[in-house]
PDB file of N, CA and C in Angstrom:
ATOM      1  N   UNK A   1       9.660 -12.932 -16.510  1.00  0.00           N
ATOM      2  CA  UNK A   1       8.632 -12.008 -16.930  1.00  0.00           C
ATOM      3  C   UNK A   1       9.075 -10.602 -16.522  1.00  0.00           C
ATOM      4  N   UNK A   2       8.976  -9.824 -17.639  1.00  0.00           N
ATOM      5  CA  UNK A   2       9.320  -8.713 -17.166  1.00  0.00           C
ATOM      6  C   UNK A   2       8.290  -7.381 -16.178  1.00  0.00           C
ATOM      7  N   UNK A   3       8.752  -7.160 -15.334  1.00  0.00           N
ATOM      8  CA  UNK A   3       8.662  -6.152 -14.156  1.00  0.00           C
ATOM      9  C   UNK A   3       6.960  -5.995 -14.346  1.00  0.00           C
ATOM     10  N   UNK A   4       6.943  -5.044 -15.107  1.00  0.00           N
ATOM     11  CA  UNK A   4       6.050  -4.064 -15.787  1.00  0.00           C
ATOM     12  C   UNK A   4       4.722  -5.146 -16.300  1.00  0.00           C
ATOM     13  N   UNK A   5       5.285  -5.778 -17.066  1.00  0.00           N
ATOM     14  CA  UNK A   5       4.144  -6.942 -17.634  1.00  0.00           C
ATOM     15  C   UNK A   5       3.697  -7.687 -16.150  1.00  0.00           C
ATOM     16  N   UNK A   6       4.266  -7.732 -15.118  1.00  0.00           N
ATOM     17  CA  UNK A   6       3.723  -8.720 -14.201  1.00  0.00           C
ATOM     18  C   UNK A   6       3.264  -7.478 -12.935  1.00  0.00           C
ATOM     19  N   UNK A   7       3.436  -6.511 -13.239  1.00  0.00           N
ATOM     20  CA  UNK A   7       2.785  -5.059 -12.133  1.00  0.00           C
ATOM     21  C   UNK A   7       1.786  -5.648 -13.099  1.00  0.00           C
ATOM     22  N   UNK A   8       1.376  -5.221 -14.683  1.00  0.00           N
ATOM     23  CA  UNK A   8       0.267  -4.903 -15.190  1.00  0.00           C
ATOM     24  C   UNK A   8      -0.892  -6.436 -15.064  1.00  0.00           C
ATOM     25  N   UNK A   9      -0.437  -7.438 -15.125  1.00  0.00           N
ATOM     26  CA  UNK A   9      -0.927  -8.351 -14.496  1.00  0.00           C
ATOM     27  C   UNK A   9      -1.863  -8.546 -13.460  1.00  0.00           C
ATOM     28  N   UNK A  10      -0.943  -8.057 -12.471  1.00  0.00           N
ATOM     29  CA  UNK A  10      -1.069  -8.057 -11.095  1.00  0.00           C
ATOM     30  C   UNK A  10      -2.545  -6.780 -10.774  1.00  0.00           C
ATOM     31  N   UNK A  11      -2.178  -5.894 -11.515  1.00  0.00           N
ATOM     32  CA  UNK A  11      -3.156  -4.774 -11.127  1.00  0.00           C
ATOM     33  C   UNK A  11      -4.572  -5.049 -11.886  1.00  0.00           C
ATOM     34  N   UNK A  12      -4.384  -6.235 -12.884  1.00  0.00           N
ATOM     35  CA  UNK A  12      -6.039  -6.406 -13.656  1.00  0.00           C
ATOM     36  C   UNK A  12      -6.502  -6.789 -12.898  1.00  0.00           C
ATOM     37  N   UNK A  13      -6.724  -7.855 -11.848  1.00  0.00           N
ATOM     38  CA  UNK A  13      -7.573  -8.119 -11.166  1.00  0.00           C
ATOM     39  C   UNK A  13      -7.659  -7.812  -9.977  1.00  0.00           C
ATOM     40  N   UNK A  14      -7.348  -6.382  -9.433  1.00  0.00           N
ATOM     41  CA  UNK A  14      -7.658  -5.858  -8.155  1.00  0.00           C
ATOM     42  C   UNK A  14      -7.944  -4.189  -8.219  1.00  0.00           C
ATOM     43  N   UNK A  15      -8.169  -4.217  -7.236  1.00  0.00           N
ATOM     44  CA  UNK A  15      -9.560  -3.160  -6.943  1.00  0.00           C
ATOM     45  C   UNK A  15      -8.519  -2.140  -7.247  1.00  0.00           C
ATOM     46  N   UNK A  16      -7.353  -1.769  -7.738  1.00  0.00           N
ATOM     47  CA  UNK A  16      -6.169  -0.809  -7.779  1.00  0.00           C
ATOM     48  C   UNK A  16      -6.129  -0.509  -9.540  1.00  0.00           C
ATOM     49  N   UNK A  17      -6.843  -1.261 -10.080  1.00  0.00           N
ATOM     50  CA  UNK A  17      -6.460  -1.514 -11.263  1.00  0.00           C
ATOM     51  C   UNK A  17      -6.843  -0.058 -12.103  1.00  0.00           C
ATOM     52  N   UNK A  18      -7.488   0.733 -11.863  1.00  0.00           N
ATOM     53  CA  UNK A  18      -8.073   1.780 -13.075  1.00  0.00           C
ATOM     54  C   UNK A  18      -8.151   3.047 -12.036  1.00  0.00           C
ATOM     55  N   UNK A  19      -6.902   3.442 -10.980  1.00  0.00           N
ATOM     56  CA  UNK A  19      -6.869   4.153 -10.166  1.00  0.00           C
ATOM     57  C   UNK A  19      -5.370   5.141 -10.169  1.00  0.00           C
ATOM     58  N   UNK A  20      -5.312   6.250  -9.950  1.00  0.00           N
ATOM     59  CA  UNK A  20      -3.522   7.067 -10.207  1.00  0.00           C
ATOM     60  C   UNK A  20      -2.892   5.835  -9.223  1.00  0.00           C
ATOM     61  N   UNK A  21      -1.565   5.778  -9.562  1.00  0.00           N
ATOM     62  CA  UNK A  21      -0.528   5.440  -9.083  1.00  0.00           C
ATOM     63  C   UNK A  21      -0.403   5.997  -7.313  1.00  0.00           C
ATOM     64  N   UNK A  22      -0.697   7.180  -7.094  1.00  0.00           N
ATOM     65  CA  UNK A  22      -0.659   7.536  -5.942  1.00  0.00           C
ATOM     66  C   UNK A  22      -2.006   7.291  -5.114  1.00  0.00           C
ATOM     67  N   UNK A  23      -2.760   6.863  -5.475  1.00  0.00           N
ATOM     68  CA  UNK A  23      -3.558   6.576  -4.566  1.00  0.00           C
ATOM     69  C   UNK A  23      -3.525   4.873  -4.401  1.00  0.00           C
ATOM     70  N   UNK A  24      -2.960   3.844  -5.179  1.00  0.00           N
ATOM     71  CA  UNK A  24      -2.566   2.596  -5.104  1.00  0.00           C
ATOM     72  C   UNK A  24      -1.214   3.035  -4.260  1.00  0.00           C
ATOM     73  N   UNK A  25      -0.533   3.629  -4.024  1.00  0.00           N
ATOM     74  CA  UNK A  25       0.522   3.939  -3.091  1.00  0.00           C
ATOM     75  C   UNK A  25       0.085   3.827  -1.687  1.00  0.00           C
ATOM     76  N   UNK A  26      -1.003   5.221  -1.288  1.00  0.00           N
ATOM     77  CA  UNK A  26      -1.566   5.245  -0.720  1.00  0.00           C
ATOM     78  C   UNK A  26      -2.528   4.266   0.410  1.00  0.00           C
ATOM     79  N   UNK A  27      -2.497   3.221  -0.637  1.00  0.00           N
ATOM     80  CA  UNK A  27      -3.813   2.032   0.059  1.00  0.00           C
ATOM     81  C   UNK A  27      -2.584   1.130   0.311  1.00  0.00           C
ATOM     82  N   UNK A  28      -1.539   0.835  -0.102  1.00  0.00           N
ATOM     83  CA  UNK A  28      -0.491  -0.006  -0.194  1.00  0.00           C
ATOM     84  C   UNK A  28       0.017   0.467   1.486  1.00  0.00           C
ATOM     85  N   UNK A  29       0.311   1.781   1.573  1.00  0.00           N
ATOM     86  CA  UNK A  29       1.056   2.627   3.101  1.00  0.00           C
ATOM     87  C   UNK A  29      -0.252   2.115   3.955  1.00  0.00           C
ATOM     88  N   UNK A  30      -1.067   1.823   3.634  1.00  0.00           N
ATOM     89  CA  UNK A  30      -2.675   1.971   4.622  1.00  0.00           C
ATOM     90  C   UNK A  30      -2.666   0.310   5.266  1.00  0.00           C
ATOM     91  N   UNK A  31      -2.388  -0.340   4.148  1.00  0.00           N
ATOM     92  CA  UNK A  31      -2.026  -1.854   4.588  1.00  0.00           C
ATOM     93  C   UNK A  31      -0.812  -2.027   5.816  1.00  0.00           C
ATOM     94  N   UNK A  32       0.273  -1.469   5.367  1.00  0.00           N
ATOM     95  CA  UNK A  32       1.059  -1.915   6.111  1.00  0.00           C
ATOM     96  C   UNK A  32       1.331  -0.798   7.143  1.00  0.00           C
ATOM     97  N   UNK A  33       0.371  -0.145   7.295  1.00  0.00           N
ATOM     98  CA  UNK A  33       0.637   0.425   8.748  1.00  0.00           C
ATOM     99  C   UNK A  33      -0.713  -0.498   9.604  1.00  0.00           C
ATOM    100  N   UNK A  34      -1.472  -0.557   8.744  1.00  0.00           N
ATOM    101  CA  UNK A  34      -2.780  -1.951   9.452  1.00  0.00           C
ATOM    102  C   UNK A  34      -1.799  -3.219  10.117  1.00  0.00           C
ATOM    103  N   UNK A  35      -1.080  -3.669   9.065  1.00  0.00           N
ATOM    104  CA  UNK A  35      -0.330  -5.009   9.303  1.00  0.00           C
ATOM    105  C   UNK A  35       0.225  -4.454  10.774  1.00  0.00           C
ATOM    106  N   UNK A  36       1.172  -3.179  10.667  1.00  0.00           N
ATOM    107  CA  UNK A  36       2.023  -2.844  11.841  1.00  0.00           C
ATOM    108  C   UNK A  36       1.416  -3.102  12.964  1.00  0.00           C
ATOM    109  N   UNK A  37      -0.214  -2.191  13.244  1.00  0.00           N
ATOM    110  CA  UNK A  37      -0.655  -2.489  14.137  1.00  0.00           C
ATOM    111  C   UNK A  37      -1.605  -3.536  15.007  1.00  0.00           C
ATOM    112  N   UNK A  38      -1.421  -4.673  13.679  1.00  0.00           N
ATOM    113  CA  UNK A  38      -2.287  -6.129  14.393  1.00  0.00           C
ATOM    114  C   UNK A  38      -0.638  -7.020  14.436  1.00  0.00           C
ATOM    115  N   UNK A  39       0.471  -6.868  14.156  1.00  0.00           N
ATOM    116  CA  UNK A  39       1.280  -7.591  14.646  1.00  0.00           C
ATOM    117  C   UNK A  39       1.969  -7.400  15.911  1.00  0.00           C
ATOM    118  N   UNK A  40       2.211  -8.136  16.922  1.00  0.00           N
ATOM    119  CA  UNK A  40       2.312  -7.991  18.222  1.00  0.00           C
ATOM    120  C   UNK A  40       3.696  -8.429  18.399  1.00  0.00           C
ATOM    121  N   UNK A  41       5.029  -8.797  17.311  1.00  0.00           N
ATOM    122  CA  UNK A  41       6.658  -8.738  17.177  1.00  0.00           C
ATOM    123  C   UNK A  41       6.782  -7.312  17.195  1.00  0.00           C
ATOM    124  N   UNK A  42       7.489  -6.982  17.693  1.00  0.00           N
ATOM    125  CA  UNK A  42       7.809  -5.304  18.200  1.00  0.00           C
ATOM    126  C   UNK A  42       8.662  -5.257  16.817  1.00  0.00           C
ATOM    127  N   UNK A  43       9.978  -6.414  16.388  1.00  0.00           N
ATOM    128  CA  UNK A  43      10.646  -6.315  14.966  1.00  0.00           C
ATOM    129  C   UNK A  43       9.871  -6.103  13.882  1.00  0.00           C
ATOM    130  N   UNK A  44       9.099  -6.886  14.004  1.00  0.00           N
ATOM    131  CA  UNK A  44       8.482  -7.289  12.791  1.00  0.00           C
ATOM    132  C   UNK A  44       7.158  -5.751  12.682  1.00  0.00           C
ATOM    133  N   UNK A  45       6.678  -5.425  13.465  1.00  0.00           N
ATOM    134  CA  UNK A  45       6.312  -3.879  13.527  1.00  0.00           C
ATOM    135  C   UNK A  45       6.802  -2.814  12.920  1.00  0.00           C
ATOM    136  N   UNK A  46       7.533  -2.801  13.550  1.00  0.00           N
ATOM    137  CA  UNK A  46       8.611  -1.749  13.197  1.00  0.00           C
ATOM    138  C   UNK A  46       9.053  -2.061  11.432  1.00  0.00           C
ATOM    139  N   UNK A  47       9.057  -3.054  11.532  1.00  0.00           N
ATOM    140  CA  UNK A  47       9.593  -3.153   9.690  1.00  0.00           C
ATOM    141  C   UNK A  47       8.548  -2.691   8.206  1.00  0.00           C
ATOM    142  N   UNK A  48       7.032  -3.232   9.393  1.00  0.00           N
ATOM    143  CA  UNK A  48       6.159  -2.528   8.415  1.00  0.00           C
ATOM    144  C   UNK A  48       5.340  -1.360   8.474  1.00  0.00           C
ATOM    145  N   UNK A  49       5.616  -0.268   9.785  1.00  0.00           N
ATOM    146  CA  UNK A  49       5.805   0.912  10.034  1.00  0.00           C
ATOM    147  C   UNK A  49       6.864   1.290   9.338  1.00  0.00           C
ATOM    148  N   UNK A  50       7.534   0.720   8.988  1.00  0.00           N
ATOM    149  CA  UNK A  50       8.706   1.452   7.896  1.00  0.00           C
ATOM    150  C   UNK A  50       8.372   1.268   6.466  1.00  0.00           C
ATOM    151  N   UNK A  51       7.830   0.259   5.783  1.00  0.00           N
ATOM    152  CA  UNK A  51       7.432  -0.057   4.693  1.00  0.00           C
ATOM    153  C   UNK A  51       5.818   0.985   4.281  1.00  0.00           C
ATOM    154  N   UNK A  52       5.093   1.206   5.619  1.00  0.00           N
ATOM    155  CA  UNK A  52       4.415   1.784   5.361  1.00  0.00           C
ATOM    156  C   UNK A  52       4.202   3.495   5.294  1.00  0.00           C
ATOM    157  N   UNK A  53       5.445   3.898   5.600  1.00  0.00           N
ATOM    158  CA  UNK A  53       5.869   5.515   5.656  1.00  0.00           C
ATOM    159  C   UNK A  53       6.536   5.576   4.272  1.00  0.00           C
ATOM    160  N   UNK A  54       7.380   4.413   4.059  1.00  0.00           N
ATOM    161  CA  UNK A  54       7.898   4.730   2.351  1.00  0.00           C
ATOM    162  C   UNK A  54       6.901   4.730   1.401  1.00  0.00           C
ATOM    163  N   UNK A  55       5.851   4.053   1.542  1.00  0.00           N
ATOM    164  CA  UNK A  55       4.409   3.674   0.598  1.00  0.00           C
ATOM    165  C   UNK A  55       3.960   5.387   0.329  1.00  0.00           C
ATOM    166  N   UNK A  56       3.637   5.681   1.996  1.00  0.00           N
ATOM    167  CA  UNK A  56       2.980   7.522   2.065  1.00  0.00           C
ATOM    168  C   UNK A  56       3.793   8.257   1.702  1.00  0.00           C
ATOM    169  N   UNK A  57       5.278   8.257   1.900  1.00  0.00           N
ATOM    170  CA  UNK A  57       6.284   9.289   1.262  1.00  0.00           C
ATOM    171  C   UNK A  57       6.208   9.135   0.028  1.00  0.00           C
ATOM    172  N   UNK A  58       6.065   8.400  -1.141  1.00  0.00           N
ATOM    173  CA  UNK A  58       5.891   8.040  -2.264  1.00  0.00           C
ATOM    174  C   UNK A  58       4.540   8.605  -2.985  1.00  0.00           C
ATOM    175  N   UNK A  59       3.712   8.062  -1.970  1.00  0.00           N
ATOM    176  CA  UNK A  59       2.470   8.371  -2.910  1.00  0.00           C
ATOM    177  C   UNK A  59       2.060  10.148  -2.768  1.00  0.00           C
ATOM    178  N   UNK A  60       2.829  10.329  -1.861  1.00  0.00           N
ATOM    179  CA  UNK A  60       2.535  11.797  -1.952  1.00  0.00           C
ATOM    180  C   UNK A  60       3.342  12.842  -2.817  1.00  0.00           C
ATOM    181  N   UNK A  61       4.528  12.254  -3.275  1.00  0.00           N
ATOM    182  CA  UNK A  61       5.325  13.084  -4.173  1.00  0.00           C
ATOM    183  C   UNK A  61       4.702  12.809  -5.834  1.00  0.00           C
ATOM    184  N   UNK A  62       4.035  11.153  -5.666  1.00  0.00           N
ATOM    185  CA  UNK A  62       3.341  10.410  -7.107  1.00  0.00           C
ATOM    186  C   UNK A  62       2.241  11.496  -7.092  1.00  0.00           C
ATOM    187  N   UNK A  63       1.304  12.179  -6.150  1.00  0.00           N
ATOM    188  CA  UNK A  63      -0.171  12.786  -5.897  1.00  0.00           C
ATOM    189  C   UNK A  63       0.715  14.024  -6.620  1.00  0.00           C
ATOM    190  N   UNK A  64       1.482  14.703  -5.844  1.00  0.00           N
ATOM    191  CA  UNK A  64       1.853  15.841  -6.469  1.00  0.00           C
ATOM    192  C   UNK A  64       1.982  16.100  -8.341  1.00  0.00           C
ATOM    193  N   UNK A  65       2.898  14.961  -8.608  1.00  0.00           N
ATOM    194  CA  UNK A  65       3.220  15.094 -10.237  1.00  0.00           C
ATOM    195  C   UNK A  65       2.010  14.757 -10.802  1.00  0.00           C
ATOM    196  N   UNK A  66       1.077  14.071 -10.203  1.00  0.00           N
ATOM    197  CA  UNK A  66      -0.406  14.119 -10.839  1.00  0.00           C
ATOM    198  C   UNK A  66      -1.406  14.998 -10.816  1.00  0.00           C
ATOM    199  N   UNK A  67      -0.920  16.298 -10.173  1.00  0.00           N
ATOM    200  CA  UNK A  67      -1.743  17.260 -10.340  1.00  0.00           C
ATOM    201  C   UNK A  67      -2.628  17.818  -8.884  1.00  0.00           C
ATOM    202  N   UNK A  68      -2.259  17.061  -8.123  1.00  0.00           N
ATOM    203  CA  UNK A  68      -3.377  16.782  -6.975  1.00  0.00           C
ATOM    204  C   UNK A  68      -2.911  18.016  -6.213  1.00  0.00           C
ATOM    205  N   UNK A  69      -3.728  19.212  -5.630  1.00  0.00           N
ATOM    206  CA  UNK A  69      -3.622  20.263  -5.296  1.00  0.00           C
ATOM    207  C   UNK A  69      -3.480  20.084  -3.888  1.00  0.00           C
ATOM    208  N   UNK A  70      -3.017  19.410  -3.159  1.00  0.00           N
ATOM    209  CA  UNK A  70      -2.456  18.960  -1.819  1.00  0.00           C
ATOM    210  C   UNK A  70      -2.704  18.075  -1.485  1.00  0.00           C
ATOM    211  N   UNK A  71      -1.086  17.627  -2.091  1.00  0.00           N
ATOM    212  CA  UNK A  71      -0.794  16.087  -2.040  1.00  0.00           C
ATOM    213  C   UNK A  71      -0.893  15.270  -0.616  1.00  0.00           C
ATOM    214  N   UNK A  72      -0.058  16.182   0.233  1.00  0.00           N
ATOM    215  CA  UNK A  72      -0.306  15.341   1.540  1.00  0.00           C
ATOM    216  C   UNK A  72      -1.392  15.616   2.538  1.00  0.00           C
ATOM    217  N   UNK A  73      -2.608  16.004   1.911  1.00  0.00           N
ATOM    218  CA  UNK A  73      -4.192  15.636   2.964  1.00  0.00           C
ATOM    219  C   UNK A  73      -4.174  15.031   2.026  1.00  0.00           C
ATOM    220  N   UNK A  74      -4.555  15.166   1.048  1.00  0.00           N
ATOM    221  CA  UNK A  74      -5.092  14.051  -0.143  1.00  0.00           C
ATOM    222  C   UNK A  74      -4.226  12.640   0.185  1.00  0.00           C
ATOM    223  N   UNK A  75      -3.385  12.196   0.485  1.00  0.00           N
ATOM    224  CA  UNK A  75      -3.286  11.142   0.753  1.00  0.00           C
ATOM    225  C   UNK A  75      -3.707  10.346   2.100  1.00  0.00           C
ATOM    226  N   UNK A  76      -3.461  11.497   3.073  1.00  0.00           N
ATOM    227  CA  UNK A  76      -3.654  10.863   4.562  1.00  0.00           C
ATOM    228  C   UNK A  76      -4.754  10.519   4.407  1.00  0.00           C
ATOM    229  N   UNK A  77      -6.161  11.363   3.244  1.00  0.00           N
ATOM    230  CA  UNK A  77      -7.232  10.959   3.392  1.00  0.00           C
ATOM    231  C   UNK A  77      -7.953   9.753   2.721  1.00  0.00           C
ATOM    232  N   UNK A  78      -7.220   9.559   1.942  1.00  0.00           N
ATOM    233  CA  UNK A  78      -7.261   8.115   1.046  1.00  0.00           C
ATOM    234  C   UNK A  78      -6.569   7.189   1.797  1.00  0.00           C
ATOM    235  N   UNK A  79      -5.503   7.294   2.746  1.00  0.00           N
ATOM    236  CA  UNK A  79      -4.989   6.000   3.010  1.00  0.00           C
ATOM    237  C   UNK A  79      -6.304   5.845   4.639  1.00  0.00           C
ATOM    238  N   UNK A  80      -6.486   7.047   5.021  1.00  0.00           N
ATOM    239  CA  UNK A  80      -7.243   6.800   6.255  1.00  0.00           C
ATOM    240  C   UNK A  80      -8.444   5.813   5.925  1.00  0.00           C
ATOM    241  N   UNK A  81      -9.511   6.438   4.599  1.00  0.00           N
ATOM    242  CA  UNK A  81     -10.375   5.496   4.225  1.00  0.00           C
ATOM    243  C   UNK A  81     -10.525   4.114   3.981  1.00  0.00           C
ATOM    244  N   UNK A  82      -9.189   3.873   3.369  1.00  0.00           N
ATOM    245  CA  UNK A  82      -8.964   2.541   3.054  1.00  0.00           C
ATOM    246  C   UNK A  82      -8.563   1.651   4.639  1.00  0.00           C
ATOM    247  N   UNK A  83      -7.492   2.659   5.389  1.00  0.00           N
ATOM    248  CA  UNK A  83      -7.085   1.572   6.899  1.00  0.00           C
ATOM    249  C   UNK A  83      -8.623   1.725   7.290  1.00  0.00           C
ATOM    250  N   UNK A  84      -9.859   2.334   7.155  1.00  0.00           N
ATOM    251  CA  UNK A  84     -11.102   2.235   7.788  1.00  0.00           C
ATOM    252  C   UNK A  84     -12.131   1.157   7.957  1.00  0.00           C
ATOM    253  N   UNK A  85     -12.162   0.563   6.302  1.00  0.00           N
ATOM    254  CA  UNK A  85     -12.728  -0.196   5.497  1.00  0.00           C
ATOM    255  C   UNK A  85     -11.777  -1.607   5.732  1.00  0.00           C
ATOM    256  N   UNK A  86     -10.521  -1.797   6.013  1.00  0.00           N
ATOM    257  CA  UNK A  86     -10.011  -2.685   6.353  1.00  0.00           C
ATOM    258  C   UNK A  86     -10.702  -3.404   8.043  1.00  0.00           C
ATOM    259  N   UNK A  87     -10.397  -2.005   8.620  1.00  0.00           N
ATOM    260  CA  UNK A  87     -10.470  -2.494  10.055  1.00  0.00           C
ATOM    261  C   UNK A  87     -12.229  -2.805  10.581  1.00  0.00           C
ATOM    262  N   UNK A  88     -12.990  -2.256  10.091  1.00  0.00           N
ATOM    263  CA  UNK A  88     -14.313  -3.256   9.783  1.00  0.00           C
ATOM    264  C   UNK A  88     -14.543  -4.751   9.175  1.00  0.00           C
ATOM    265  N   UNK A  89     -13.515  -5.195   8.346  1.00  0.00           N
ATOM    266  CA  UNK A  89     -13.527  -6.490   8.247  1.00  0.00           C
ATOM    267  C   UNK A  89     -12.928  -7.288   9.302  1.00  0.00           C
ATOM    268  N   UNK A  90     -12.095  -7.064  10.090  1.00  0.00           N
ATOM    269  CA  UNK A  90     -11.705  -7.435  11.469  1.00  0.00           C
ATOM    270  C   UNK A  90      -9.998  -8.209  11.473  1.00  0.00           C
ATOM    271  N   UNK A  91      -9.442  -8.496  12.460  1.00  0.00           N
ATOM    272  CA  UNK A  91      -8.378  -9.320  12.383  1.00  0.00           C
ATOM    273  C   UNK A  91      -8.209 -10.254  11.634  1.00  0.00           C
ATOM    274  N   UNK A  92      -9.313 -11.249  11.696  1.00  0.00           N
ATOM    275  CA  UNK A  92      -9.482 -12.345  10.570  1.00  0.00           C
ATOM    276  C   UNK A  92      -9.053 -12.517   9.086  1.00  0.00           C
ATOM    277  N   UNK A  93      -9.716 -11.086   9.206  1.00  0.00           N
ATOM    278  CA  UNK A  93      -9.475 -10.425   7.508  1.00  0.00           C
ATOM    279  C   UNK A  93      -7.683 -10.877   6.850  1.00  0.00           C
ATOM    280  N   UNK A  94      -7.167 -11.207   7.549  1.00  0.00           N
ATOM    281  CA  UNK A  94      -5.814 -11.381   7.348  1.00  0.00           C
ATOM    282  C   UNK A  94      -5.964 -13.098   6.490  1.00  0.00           C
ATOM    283  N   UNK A  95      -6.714 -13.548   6.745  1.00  0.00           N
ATOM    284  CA  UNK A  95      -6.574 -14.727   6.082  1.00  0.00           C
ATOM    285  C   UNK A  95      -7.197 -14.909   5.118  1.00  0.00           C
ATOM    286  N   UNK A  96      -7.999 -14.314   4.391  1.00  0.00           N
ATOM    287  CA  UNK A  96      -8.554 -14.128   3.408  1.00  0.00           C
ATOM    288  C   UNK A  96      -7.673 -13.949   2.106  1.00  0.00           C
ATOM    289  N   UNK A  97      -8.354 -14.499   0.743  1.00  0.00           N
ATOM    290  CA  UNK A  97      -7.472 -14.580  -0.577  1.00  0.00           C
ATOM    291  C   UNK A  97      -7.596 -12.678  -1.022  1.00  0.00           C
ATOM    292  N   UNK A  98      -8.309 -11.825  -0.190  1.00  0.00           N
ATOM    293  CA  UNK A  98      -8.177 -10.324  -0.639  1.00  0.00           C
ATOM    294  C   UNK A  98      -6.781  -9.706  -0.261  1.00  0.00           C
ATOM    295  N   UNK A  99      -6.868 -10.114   0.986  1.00  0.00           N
ATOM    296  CA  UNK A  99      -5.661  -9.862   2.017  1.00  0.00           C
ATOM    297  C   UNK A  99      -4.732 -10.456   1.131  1.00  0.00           C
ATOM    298  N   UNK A 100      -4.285 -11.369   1.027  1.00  0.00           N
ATOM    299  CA  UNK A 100      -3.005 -12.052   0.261  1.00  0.00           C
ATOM    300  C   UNK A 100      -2.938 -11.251  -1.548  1.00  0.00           C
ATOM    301  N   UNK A 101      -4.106 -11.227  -1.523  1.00  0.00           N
ATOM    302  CA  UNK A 101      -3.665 -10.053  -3.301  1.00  0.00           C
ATOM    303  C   UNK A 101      -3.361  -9.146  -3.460  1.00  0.00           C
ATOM    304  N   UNK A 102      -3.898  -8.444  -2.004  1.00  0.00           N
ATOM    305  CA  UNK A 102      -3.298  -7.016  -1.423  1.00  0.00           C
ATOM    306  C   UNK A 102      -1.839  -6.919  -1.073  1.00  0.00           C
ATOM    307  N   UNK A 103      -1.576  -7.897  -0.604  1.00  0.00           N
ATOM    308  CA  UNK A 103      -0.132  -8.145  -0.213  1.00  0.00           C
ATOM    309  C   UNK A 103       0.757  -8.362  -1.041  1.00  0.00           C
ATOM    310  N   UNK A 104       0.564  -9.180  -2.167  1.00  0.00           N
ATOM    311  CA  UNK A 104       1.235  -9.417  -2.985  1.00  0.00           C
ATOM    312  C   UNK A 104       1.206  -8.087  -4.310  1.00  0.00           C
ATOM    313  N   UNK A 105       0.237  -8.144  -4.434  1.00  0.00           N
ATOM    314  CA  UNK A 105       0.077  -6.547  -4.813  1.00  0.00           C
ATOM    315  C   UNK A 105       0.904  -5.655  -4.408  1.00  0.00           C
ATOM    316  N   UNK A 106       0.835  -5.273  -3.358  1.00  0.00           N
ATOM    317  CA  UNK A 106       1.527  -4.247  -2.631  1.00  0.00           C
ATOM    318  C   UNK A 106       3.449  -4.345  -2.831  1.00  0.00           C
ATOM    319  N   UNK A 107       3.461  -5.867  -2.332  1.00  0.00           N
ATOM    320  CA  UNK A 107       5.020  -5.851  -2.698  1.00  0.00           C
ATOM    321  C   UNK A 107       5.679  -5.722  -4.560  1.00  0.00           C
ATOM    322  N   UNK A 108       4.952  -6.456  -4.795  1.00  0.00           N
ATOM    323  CA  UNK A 108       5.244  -6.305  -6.424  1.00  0.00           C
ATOM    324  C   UNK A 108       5.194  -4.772  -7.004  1.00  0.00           C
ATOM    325  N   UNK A 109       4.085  -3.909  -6.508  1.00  0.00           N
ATOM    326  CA  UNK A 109       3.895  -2.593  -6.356  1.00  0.00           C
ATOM    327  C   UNK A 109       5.371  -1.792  -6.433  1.00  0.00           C
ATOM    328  N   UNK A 110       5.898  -2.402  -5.041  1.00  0.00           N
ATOM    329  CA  UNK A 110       7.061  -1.345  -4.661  1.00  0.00           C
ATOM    330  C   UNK A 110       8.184  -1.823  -5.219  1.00  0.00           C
ATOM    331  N   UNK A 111       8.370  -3.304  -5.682  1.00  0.00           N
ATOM    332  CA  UNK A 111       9.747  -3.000  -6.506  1.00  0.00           C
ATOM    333  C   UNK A 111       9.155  -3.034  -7.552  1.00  0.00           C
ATOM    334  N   UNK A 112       8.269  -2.590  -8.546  1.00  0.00           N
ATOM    335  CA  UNK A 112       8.344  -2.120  -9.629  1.00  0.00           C
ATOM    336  C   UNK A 112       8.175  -0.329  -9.450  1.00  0.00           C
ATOM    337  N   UNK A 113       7.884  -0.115  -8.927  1.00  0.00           N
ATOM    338  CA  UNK A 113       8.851   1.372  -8.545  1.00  0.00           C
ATOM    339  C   UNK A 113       9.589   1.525  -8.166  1.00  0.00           C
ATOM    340  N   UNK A 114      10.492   0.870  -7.764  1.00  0.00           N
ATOM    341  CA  UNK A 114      12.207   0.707  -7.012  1.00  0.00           C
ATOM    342  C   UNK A 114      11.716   1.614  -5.596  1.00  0.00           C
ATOM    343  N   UNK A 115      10.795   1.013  -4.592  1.00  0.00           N
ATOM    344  CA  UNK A 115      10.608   1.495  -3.202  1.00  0.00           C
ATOM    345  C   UNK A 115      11.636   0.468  -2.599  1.00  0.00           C
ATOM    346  N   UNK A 116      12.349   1.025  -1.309  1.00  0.00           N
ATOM    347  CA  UNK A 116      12.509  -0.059  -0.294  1.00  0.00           C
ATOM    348  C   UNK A 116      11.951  -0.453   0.395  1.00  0.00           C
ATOM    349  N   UNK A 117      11.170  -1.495   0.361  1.00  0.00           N
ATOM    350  CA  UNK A 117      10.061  -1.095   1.935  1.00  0.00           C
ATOM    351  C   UNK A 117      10.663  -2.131   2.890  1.00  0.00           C
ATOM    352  N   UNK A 118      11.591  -2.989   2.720  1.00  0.00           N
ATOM    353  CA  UNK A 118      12.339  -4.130   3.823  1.00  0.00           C
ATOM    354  C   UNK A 118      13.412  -3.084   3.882  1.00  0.00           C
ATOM    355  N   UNK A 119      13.682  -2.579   5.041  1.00  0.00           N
ATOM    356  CA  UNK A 119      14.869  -1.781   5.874  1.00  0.00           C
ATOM    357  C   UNK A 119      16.077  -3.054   6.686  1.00  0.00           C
ATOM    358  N   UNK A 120      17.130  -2.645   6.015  1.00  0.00           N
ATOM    359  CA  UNK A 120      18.030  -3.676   6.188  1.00  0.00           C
ATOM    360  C   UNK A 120      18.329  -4.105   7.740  1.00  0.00           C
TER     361      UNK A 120
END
């Protein structure tokens, strides 16, 4: 299946679906700096503190070409809302079928924009 047909897939049934590209960036960097800080592997941290700075470096250059008159508050403030709204559902929240669409979401996300977010 090609790339694009399975992003567009992927984005009908989640809350990302009818939103700019940079602010699905945005919530994508918001996840995995959440993930970073409920995982307690110092490696495995660090990998999605890295996945989640490429998400914000991205969505803020995506905010810019969309017009957005300052791209980087405008994102810190969208990804802040979203890590907000996460962290009220609690640790648990990780096992949930939202969490896993988000996730899968999120990765499918970044290689259909050619992001790296696994640092070798």
């Amino acid at each position: 299946m090609r790339p694009a047909l399975l992003l567009t897939l992927l984005l009908a049934g989640t809350p990302a679906a009818a939103q700019p590209y940079s602010q699905s960036l945005a919530q994508c960097g918001a996840l995995y700096a959440l993930m970073s800080d409920w995982v307690d592997h110092p490696d495995r941290s660090t990998r999605l503190a890295h996945a989640s700075v490429v998400f914000a470096q991205a969505a803020t250059l995506r905010a810019g070409a969309e017009g957005v008159a300052d791209p980087a508050v405008a994102i810190q403030a969208q990804a802040a809302e979203k890590r907000a709204e996460w962290v009220q559902n609690g640790k648990l929240w990780i096992f949930t079928e939202e969490f896993r669409d988000w996730t899968r979401y999120c990765r499918a996300f970044a290689r259909d924009r050619g992001l790296d977010i696994d640092p070798d």
